[in-house]
N, C-alpha and C. Protein backbone atom coordinates (compact mmCIF):
# COMPACT_ATOMS: atom_id res chain seq x y z
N UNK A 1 16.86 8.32 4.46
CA UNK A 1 15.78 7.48 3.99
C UNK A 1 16.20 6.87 2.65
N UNK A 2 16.23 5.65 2.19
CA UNK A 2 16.06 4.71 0.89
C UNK A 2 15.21 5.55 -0.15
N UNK A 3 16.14 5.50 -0.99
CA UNK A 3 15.72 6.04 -2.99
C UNK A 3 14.17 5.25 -3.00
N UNK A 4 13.41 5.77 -3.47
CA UNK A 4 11.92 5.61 -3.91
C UNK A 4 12.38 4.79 -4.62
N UNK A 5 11.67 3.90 -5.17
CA UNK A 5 11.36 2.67 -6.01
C UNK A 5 10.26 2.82 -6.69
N UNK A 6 10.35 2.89 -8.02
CA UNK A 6 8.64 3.41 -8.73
C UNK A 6 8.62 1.68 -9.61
N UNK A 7 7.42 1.42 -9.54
CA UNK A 7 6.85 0.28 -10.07
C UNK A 7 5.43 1.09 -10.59
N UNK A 8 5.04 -0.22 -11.80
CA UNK A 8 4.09 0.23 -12.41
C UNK A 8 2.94 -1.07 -11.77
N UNK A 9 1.39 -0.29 -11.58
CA UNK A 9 0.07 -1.39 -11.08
C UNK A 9 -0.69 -0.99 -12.25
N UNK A 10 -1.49 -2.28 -11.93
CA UNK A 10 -2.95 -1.99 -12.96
C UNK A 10 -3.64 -1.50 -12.01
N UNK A 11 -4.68 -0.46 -12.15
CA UNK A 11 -5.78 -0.49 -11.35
C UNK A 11 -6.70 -0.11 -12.48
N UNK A 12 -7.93 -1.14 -12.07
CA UNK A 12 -9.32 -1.27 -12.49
C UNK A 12 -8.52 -1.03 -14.10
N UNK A 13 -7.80 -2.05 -14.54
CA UNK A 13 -7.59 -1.90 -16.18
C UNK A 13 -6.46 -0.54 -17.17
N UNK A 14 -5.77 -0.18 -15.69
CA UNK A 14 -5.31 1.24 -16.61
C UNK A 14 -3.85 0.90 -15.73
N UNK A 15 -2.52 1.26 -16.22
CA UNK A 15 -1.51 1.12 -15.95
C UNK A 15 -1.42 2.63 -14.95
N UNK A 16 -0.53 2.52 -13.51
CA UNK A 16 -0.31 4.07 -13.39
C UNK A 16 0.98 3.67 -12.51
N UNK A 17 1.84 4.28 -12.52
CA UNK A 17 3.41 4.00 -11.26
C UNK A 17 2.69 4.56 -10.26
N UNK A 18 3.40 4.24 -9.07
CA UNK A 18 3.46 4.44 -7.56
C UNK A 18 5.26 4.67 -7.11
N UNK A 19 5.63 5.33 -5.96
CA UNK A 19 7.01 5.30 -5.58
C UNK A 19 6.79 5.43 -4.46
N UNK A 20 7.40 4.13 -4.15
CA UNK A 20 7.92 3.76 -2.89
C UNK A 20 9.14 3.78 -2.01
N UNK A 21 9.55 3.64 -1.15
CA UNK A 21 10.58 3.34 -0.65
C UNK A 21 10.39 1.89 -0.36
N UNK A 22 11.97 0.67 -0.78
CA UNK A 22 11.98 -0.56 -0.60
C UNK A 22 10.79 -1.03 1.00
N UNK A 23 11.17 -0.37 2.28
CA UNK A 23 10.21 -1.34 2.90
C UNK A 23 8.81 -0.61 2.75
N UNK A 24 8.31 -0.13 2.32
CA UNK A 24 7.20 0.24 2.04
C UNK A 24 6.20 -1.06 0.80
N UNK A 25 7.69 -1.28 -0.06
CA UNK A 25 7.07 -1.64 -0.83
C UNK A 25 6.80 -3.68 -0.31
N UNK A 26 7.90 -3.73 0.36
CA UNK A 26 7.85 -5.09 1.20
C UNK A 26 6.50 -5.32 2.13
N UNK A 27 6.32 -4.21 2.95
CA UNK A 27 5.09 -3.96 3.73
C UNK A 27 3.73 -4.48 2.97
N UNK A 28 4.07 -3.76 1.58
CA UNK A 28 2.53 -3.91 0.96
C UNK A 28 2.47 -5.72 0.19
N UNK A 29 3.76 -6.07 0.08
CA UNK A 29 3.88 -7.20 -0.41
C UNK A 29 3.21 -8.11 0.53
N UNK A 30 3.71 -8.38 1.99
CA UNK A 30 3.77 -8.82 3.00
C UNK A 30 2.12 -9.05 3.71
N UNK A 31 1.15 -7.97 3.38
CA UNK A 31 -0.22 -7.41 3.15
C UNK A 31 -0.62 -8.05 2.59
N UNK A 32 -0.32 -7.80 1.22
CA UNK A 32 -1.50 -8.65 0.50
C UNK A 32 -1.10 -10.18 0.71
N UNK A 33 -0.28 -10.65 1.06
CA UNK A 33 -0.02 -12.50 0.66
C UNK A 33 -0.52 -12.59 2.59
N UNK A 34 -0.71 -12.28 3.37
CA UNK A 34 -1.73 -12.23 4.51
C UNK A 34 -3.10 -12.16 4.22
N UNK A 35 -3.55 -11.70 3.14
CA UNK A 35 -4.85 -11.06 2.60
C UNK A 35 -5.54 -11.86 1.55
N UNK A 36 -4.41 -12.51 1.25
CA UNK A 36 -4.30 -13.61 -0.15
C UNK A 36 -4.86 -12.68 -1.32
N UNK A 37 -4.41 -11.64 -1.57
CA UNK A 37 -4.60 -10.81 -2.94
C UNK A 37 -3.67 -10.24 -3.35
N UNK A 38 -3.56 -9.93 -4.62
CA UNK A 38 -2.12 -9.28 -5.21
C UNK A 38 -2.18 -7.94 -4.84
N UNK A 39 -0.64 -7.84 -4.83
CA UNK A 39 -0.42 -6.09 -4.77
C UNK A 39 -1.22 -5.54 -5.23
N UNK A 40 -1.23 -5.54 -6.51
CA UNK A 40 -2.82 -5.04 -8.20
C UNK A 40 -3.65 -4.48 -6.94
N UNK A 41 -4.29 -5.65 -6.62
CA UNK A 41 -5.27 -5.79 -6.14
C UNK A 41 -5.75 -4.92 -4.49
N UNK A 42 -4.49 -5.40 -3.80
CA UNK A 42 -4.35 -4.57 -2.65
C UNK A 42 -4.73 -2.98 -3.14
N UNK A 43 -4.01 -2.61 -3.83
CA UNK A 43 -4.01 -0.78 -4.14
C UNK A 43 -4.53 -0.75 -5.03
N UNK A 44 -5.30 -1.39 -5.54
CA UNK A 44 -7.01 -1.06 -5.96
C UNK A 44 -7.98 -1.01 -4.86
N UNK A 45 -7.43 -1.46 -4.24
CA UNK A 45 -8.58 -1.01 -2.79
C UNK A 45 -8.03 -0.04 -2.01
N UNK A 46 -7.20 0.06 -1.90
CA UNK A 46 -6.57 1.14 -1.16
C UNK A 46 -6.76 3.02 -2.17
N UNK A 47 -6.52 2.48 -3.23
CA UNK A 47 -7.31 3.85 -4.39
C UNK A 47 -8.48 3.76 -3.94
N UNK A 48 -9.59 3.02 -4.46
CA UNK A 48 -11.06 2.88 -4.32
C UNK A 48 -11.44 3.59 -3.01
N UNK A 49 -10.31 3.49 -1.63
CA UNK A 49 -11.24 3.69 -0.27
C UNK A 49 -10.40 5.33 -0.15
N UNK A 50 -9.28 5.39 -0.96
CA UNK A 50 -8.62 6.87 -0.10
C UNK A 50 -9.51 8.16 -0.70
N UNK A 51 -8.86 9.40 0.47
CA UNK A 51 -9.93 10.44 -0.02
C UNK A 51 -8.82 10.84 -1.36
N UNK A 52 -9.92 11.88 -1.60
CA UNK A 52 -9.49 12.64 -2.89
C UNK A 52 -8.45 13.46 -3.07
N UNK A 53 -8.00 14.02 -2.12
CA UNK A 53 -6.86 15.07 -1.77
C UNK A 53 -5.34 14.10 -1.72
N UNK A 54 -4.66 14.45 -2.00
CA UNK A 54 -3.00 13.66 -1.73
C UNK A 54 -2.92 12.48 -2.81
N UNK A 55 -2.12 11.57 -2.79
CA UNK A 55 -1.57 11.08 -4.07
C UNK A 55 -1.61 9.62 -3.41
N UNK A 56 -1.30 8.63 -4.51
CA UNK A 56 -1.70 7.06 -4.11
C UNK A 56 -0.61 6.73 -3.54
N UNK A 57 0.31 7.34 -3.80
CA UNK A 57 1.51 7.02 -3.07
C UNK A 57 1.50 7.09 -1.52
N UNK A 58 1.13 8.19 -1.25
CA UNK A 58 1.23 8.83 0.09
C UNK A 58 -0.25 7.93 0.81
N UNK A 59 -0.90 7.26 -0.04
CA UNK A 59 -2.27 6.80 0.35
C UNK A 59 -1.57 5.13 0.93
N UNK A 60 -0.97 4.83 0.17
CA UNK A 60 -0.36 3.68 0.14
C UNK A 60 0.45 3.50 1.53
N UNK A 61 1.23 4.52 1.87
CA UNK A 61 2.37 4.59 2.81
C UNK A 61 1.52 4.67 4.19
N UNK A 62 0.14 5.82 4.39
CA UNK A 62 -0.94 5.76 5.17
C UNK A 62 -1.74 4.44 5.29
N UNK A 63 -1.76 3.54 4.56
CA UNK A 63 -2.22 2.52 4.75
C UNK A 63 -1.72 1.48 5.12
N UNK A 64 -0.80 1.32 5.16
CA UNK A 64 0.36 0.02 5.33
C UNK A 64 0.91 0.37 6.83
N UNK A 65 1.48 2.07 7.10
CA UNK A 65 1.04 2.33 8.74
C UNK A 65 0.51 2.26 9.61
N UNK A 66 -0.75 2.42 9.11
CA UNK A 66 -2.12 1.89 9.93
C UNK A 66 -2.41 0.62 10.10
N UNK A 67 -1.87 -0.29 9.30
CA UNK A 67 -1.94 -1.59 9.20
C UNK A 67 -1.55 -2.20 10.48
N UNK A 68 -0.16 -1.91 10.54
CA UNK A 68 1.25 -2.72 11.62
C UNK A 68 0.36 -1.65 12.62
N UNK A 69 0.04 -0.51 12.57
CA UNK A 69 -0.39 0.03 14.10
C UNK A 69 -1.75 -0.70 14.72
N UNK A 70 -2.68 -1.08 13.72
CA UNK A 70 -3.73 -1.31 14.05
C UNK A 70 -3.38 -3.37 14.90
N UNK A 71 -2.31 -3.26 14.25
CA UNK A 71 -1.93 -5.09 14.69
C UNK A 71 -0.95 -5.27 15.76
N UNK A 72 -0.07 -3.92 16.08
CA UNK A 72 0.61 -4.09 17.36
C UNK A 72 -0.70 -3.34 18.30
N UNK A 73 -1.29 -2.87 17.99
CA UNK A 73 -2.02 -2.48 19.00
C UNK A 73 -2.84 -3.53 19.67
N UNK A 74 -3.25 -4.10 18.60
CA UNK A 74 -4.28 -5.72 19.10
C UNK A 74 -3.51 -6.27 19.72
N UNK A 75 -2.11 -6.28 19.79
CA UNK A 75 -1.13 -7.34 20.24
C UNK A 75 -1.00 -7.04 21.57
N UNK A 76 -0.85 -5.49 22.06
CA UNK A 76 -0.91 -4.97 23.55
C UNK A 76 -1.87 -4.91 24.48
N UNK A 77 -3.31 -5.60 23.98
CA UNK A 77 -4.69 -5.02 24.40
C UNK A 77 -5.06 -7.14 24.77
C-alpha cells in the first residue's frame, strides 16, 4: 500500500491534519469538484455526519468507499 500523505483542513475554523493514502486523497478531490465544494468543505461534512468512535481519517476512507460503491451500484441496477 502507498505512504500516507498527511495534509492539513480547516474544519468549522480550526486547522487539524488527516492521512491519507495518494488515491484516497484523489478520490476525495474528484468528490468534491462533482459536488462543486472544496475538500475543506467536503470533510466538514463528512466530520459533522461520522459517528464518534474511530478517527476522520478512517471516516474519510469510509466515505469515499461508499461513494464509488453506492455509484457502481446505480450503474448495475
Amino acid at each position: 500500500m502507498p505512504a500516507e500523505i498527511k495534509r492539513s483542513v480547516s474544519i468549522s475554523g480550526h486547522r487539524t491534519s488527516i492521512s491519507l493514502e495518494r488515491p484516497f486523497w484523489d478520490a476525495l478531490k474528484e468528490i468534491a469538484c462533482t459536488e462543486d465544494v472544496s475538500v475543506n468543505e467536503l470533510v466538514r461534512r463528512i466530520d459533522e455526519s461520522r459517528d464518534t468512535e474511530g478517527n476522520l481519517s478512517g471516516a474519510v476512507r469510509v466515505y469515499v468507499l461508499a461513494h464509488f460503491k453506492n455509484k457502481t451500484s446505480a450503474a448495475c441496477t
